[in-house]
PDB file of N, CA and C in Angstrom:
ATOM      1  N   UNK A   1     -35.460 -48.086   0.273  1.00  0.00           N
ATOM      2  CA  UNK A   1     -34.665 -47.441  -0.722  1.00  0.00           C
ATOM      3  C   UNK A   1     -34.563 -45.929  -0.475  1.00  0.00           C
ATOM      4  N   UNK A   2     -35.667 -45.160  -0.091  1.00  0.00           N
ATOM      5  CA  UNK A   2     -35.133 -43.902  -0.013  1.00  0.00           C
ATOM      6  C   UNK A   2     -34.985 -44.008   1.217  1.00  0.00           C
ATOM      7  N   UNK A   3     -34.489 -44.443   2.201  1.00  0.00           N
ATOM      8  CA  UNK A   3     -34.306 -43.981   3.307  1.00  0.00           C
ATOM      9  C   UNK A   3     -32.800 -44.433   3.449  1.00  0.00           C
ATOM     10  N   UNK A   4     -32.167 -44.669   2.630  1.00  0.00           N
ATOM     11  CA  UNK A   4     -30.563 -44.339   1.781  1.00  0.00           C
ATOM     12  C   UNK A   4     -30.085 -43.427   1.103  1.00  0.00           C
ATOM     13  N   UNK A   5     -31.375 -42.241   0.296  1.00  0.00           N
ATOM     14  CA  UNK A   5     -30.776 -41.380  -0.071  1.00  0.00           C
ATOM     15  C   UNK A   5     -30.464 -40.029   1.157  1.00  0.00           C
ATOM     16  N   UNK A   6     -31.241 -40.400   2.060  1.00  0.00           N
ATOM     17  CA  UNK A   6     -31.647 -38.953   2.699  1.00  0.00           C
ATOM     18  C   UNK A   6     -30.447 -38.901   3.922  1.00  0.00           C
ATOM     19  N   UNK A   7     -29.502 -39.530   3.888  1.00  0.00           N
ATOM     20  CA  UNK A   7     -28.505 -39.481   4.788  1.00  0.00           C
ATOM     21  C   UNK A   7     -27.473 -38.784   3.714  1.00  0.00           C
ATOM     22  N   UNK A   8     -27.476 -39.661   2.591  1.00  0.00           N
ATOM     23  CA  UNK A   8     -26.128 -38.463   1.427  1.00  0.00           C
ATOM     24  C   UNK A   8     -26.848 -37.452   1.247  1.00  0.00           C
ATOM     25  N   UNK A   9     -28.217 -37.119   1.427  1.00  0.00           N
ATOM     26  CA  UNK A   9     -28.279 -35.519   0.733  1.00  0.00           C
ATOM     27  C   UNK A   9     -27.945 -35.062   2.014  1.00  0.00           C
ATOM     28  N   UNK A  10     -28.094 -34.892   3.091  1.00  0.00           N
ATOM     29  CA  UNK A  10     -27.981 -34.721   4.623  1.00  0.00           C
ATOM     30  C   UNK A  10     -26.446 -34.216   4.765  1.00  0.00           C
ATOM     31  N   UNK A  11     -25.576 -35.526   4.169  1.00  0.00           N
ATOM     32  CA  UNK A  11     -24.102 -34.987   4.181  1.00  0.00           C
ATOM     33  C   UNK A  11     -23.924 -33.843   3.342  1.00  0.00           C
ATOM     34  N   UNK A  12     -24.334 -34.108   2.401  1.00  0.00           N
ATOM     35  CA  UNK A  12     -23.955 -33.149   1.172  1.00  0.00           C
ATOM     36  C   UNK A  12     -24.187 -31.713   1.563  1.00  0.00           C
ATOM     37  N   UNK A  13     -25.826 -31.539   2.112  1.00  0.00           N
ATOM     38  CA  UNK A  13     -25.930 -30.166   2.538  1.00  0.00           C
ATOM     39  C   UNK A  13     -24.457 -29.404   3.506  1.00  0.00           C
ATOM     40  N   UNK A  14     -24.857 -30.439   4.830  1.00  0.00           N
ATOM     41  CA  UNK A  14     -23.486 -30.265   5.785  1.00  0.00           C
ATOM     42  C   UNK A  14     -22.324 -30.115   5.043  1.00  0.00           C
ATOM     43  N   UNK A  15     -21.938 -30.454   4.257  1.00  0.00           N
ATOM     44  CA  UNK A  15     -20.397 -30.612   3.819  1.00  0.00           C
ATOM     45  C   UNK A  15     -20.756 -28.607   2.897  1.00  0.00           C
ATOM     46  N   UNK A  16     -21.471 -28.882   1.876  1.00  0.00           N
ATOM     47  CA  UNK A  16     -21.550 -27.336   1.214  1.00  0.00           C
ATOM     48  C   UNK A  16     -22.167 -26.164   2.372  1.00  0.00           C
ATOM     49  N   UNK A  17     -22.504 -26.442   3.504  1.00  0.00           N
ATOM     50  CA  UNK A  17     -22.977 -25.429   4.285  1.00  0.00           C
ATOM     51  C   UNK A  17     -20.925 -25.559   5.543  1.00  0.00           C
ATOM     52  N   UNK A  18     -20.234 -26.267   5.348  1.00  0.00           N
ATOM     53  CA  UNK A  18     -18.923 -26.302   6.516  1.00  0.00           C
ATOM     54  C   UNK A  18     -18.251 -25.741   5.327  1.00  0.00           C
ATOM     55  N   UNK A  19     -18.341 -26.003   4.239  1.00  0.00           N
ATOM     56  CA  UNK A  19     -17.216 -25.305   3.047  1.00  0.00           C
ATOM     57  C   UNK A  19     -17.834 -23.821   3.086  1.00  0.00           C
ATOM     58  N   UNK A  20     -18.909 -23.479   2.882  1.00  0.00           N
ATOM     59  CA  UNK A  20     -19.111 -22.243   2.516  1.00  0.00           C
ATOM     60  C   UNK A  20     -19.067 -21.075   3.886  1.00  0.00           C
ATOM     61  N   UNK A  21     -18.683 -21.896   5.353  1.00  0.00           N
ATOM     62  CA  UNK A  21     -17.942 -21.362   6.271  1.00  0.00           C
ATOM     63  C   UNK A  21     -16.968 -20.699   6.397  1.00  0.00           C
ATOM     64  N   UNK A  22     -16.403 -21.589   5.756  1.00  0.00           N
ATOM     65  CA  UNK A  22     -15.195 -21.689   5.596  1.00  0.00           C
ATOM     66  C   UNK A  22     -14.396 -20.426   4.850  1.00  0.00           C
ATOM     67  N   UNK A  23     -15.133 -20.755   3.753  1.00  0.00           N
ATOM     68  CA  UNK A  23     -14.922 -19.499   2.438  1.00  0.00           C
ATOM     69  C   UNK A  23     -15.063 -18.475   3.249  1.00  0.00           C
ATOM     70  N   UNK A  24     -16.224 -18.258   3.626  1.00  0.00           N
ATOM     71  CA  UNK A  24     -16.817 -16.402   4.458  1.00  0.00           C
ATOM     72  C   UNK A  24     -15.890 -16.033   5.411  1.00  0.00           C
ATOM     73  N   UNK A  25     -14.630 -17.072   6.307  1.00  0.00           N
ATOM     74  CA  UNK A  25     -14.013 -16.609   7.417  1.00  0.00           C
ATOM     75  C   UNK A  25     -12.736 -16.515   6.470  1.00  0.00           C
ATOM     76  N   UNK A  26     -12.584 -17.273   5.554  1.00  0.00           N
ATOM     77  CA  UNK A  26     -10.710 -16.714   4.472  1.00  0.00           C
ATOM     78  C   UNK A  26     -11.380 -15.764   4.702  1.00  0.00           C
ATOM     79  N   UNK A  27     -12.306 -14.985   3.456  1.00  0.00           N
ATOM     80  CA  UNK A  27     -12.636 -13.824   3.023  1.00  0.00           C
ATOM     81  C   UNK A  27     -12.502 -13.316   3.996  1.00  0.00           C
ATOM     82  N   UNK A  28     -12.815 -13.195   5.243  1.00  0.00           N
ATOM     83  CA  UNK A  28     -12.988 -12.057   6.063  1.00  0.00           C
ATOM     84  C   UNK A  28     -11.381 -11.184   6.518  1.00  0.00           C
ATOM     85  N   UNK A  29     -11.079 -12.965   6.935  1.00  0.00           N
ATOM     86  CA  UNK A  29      -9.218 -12.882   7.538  1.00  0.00           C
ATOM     87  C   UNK A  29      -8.389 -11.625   6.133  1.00  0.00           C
ATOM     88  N   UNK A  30      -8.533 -12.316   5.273  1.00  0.00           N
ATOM     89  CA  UNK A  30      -7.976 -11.748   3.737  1.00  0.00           C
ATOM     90  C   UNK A  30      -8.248 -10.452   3.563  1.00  0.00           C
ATOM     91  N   UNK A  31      -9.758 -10.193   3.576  1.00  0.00           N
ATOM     92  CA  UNK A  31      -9.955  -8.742   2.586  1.00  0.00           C
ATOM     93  C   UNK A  31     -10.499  -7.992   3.900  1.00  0.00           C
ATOM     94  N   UNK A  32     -10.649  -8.351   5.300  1.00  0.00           N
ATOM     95  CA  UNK A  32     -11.659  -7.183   5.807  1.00  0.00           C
ATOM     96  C   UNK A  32     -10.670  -6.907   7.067  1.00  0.00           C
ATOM     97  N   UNK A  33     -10.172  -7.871   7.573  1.00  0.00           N
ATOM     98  CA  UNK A  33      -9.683  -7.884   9.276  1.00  0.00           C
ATOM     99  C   UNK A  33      -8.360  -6.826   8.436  1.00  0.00           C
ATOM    100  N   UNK A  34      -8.342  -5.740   9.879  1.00  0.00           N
ATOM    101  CA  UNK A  34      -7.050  -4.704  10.256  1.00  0.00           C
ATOM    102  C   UNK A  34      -5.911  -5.212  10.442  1.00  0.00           C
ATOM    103  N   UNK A  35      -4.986  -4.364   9.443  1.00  0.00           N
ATOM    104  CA  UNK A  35      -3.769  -4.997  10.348  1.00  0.00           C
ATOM    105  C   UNK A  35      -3.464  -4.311  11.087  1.00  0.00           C
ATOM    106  N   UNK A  36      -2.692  -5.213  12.158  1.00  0.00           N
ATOM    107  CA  UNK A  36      -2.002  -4.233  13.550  1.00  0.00           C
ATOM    108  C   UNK A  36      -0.952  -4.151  13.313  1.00  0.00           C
ATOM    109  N   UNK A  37      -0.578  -2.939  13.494  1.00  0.00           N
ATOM    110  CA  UNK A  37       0.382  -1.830  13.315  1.00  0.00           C
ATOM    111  C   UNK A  37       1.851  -3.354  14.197  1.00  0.00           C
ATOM    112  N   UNK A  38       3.100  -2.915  13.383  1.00  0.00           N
ATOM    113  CA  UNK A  38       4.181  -3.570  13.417  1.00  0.00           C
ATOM    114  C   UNK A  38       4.486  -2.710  14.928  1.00  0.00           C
ATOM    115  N   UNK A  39       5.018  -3.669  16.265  1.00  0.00           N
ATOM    116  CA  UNK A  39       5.623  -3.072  17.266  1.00  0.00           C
ATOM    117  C   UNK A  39       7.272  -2.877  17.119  1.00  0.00           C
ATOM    118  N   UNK A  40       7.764  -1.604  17.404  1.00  0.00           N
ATOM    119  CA  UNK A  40       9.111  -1.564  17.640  1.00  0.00           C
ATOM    120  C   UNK A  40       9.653  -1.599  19.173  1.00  0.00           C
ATOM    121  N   UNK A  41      10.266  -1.920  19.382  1.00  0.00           N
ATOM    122  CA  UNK A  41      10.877  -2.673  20.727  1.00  0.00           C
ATOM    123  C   UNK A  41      12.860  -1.997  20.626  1.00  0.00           C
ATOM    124  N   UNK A  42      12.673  -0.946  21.609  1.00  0.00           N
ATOM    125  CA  UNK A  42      14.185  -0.722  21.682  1.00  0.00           C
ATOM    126  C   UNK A  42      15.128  -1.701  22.560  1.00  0.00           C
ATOM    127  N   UNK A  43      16.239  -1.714  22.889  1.00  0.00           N
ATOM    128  CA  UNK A  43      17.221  -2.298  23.063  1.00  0.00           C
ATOM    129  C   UNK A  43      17.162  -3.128  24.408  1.00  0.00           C
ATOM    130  N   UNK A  44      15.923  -2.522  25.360  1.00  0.00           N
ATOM    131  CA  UNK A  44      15.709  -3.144  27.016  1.00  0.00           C
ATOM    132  C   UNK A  44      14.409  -3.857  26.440  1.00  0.00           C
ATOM    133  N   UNK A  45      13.938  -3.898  25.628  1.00  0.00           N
ATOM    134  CA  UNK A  45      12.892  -4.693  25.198  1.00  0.00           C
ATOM    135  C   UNK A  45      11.112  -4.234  25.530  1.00  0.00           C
ATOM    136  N   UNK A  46      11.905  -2.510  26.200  1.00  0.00           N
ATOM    137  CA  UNK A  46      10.814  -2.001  26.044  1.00  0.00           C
ATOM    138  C   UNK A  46       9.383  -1.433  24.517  1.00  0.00           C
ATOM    139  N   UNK A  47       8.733  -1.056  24.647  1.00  0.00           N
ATOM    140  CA  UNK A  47       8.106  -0.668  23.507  1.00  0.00           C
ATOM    141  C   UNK A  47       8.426   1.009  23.071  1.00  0.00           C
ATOM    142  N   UNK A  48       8.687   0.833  22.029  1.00  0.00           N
ATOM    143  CA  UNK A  48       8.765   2.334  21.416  1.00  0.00           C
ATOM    144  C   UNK A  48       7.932   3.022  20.588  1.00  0.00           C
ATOM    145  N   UNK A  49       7.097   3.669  21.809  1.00  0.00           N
ATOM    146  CA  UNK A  49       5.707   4.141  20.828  1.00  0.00           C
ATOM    147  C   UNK A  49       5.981   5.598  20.206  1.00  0.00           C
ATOM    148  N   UNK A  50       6.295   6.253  20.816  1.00  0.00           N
ATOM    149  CA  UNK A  50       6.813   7.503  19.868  1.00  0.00           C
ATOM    150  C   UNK A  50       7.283   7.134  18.101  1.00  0.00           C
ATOM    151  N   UNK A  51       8.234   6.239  17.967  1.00  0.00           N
ATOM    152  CA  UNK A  51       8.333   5.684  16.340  1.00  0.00           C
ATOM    153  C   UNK A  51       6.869   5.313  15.951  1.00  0.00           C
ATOM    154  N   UNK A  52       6.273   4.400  16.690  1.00  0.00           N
ATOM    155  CA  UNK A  52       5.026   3.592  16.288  1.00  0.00           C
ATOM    156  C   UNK A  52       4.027   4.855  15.607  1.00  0.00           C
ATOM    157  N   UNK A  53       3.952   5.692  16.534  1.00  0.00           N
ATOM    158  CA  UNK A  53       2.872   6.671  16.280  1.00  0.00           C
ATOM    159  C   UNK A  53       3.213   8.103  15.246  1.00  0.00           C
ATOM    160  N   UNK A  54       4.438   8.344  15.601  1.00  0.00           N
ATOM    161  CA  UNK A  54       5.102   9.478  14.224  1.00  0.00           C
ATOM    162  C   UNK A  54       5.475   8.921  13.505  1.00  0.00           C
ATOM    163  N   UNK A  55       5.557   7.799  12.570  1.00  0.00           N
ATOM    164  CA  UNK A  55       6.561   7.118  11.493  1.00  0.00           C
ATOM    165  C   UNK A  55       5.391   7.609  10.178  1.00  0.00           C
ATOM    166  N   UNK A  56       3.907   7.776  10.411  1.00  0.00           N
ATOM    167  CA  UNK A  56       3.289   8.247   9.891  1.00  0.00           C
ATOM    168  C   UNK A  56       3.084   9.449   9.635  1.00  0.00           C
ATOM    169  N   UNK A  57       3.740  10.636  10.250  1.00  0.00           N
ATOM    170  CA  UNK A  57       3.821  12.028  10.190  1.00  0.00           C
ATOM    171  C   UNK A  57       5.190  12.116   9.840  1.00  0.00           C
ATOM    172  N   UNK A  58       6.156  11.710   9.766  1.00  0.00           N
ATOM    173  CA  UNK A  58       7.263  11.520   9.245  1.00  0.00           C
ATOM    174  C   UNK A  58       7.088  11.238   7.441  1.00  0.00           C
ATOM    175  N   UNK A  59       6.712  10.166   7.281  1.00  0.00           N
ATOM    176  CA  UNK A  59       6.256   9.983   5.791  1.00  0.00           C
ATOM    177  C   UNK A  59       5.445  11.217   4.915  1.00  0.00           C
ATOM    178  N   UNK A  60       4.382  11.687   5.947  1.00  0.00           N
ATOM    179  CA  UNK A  60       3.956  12.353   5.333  1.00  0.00           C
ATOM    180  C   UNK A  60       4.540  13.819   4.995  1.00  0.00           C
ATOM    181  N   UNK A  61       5.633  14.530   6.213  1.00  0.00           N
ATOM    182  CA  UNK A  61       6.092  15.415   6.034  1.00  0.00           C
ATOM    183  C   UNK A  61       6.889  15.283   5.032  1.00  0.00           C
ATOM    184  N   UNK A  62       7.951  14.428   4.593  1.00  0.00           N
ATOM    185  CA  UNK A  62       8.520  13.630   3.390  1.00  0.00           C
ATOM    186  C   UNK A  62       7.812  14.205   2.072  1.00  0.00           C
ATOM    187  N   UNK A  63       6.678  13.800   2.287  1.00  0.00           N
ATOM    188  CA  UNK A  63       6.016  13.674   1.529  1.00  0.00           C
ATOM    189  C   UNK A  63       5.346  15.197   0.328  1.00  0.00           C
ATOM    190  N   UNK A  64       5.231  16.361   1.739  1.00  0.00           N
ATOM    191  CA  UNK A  64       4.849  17.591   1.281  1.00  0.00           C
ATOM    192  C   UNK A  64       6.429  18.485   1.032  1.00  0.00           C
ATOM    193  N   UNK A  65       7.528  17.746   1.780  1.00  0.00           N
ATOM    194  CA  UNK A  65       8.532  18.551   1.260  1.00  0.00           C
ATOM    195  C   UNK A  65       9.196  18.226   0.310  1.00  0.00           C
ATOM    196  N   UNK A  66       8.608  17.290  -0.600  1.00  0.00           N
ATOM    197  CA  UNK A  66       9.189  17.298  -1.945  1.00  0.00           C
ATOM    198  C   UNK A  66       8.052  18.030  -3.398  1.00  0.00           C
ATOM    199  N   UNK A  67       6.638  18.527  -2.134  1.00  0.00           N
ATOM    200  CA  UNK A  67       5.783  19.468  -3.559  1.00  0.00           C
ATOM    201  C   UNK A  67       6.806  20.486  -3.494  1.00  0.00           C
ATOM    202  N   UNK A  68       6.717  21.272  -4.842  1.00  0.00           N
ATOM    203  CA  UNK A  68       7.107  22.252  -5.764  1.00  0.00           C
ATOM    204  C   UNK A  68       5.850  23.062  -6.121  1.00  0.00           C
ATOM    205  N   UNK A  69       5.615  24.372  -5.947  1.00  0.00           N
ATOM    206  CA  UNK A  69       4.873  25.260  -6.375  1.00  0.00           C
ATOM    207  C   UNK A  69       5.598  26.555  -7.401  1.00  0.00           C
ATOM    208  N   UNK A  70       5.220  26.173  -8.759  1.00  0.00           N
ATOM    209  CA  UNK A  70       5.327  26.846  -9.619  1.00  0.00           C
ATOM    210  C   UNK A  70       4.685  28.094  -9.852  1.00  0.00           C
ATOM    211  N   UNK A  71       5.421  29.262  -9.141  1.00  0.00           N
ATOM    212  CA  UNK A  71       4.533  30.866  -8.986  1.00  0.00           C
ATOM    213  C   UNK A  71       5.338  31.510  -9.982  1.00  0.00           C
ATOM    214  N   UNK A  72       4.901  31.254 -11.163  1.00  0.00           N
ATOM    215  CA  UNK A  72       5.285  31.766 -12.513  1.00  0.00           C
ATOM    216  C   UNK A  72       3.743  32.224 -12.933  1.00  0.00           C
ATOM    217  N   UNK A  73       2.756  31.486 -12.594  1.00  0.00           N
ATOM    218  CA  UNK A  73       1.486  31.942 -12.996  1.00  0.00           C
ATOM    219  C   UNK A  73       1.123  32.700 -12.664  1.00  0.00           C
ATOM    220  N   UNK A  74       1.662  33.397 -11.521  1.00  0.00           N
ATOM    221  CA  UNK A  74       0.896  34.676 -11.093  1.00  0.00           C
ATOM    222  C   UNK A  74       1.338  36.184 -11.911  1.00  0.00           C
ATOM    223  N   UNK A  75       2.604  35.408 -12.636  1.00  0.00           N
ATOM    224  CA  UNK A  75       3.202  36.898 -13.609  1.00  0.00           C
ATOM    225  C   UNK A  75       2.727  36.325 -14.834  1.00  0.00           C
ATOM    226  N   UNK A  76       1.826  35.389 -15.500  1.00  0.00           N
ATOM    227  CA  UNK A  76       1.505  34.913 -16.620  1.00  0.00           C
ATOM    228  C   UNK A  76       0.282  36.596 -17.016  1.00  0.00           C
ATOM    229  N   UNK A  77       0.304  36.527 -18.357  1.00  0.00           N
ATOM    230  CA  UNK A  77      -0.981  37.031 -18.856  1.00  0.00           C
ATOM    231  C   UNK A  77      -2.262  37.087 -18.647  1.00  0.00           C
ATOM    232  N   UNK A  78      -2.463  35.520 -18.218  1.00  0.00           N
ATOM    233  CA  UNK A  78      -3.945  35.291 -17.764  1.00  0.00           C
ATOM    234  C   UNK A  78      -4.067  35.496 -16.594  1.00  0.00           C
ATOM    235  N   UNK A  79      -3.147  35.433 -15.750  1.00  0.00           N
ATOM    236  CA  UNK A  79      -3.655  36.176 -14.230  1.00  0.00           C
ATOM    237  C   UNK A  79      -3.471  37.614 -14.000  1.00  0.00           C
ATOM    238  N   UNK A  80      -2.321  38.360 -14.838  1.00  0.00           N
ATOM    239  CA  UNK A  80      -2.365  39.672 -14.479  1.00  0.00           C
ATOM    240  C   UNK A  80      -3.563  40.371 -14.960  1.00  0.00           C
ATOM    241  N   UNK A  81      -4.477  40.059 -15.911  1.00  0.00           N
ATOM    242  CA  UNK A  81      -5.358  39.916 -16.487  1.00  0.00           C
ATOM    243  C   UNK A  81      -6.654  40.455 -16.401  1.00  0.00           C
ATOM    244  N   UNK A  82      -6.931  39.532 -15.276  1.00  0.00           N
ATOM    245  CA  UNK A  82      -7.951  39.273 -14.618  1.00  0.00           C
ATOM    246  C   UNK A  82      -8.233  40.491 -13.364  1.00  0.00           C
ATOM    247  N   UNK A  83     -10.104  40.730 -13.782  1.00  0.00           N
ATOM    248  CA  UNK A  83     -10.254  41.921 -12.993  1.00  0.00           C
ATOM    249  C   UNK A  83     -10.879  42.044 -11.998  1.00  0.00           C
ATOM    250  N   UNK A  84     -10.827  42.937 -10.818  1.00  0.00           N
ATOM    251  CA  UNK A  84     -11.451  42.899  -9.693  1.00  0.00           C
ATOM    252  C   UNK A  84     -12.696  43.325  -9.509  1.00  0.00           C
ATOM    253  N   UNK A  85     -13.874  42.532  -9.074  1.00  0.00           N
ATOM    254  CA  UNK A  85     -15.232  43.342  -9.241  1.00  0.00           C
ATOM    255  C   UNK A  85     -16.164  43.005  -8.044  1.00  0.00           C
ATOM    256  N   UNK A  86     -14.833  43.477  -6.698  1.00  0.00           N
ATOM    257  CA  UNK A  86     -15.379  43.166  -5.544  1.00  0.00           C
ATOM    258  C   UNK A  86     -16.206  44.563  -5.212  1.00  0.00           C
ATOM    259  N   UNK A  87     -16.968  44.671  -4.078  1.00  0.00           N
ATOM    260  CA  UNK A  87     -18.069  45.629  -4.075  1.00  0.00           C
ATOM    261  C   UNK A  87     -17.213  45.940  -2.380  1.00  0.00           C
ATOM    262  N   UNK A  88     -16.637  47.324  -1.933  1.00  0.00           N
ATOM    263  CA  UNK A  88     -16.590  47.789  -0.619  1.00  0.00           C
ATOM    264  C   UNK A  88     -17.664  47.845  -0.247  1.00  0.00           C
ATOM    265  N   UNK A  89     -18.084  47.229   1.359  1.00  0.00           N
ATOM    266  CA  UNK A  89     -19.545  47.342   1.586  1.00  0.00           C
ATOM    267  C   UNK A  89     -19.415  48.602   2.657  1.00  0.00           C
ATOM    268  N   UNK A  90     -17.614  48.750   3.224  1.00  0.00           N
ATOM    269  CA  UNK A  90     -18.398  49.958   4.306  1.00  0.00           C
ATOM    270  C   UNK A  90     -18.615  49.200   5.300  1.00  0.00           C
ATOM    271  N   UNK A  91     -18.739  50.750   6.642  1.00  0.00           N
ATOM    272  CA  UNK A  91     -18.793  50.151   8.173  1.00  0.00           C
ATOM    273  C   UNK A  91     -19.886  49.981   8.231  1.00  0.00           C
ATOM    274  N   UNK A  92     -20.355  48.523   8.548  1.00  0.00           N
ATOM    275  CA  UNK A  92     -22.030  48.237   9.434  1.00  0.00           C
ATOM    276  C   UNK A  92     -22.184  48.300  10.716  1.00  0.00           C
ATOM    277  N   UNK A  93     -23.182  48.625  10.845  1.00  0.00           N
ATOM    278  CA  UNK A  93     -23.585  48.401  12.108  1.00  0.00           C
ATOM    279  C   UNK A  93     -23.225  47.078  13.228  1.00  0.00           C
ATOM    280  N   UNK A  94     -23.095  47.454  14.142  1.00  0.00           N
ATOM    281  CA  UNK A  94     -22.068  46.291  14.893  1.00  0.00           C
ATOM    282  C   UNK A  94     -23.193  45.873  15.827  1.00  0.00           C
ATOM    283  N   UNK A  95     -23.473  44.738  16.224  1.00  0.00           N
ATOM    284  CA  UNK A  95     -24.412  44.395  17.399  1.00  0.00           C
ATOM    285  C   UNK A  95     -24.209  44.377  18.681  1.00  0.00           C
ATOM    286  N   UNK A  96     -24.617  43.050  19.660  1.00  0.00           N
ATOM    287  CA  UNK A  96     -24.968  43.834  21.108  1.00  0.00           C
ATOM    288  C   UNK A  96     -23.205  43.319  21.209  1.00  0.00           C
ATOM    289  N   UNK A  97     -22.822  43.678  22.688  1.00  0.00           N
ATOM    290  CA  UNK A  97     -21.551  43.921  23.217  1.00  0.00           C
ATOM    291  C   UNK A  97     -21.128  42.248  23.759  1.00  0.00           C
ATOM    292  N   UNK A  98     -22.727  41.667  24.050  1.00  0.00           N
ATOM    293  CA  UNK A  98     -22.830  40.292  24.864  1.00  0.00           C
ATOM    294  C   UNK A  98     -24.072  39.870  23.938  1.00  0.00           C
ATOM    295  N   UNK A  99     -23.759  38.685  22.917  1.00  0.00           N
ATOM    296  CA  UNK A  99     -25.219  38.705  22.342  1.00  0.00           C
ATOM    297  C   UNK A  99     -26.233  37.617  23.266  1.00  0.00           C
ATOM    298  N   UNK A 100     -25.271  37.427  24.574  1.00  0.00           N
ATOM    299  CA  UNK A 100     -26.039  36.183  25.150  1.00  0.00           C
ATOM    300  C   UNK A 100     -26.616  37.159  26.003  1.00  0.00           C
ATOM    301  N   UNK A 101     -26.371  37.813  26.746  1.00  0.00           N
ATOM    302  CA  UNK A 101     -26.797  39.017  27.706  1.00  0.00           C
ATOM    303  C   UNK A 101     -28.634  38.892  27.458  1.00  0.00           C
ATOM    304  N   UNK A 102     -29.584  39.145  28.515  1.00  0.00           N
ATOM    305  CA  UNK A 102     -30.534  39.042  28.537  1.00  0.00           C
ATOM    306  C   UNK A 102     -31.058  40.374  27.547  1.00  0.00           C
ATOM    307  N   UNK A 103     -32.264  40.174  26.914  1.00  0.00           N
ATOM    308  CA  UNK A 103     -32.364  41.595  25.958  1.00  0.00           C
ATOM    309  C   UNK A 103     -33.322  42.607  26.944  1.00  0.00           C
ATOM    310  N   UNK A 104     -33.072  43.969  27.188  1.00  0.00           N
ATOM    311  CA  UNK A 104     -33.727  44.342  27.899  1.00  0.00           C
ATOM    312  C   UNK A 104     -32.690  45.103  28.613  1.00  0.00           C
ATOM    313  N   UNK A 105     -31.500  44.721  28.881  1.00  0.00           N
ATOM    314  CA  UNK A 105     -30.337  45.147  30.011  1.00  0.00           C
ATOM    315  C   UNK A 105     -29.719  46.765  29.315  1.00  0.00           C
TER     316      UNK A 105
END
């Protein structure tokens, strides 16, 4: 008698240890693996990597030439305002001419 159960628990493990394979390689395909970049191919069926590689600096230049910088704040109240309480330090002393130069020369 038990030497009937121990072949279905046997499957059973196998079957939840090939499913849970299974699961971990979707997941991987799905949420982790890179995608590769779409190839463009001009008209001789060569590859066109110049698009491939700037289509991303393209977007992004797009991207900064539609910011707007609003320099109204610099004639606002609160910035004309505001006071300076930097300290002139004056000429220092300047060091060697070669600081790699052996010391001694």
């Amino acid at each position: 008698m038990n030497l009937m159960k121990e072949p279905d628990t046997l499957k059973k493990i196998l079957t939840i240890f090939v499913l849970l394979v299974i699961i971990g390689v979707a997941t991987y395909i799905l949420f982790f693996k890179a995608e590769e970049p779409e190839l463009i191919f001009d008209d001789s069926g060569n590859l066109v990597t110049a698009q491939v590689v700037g289509a991303d600096l393209i977007a992004l230049l797009e991207e900064l030439q539609s910011v707007r910088f609003d320099s109204s704040f610099f004639r606002s109240p609160a910035f004309t305002g505001l006071s300076d309480y930097s300290i002139d330090l004056g000429v220092q002393p300047q060091g060697r001419n070669n600081p790699f130069d052996a010391i001694g020369r």
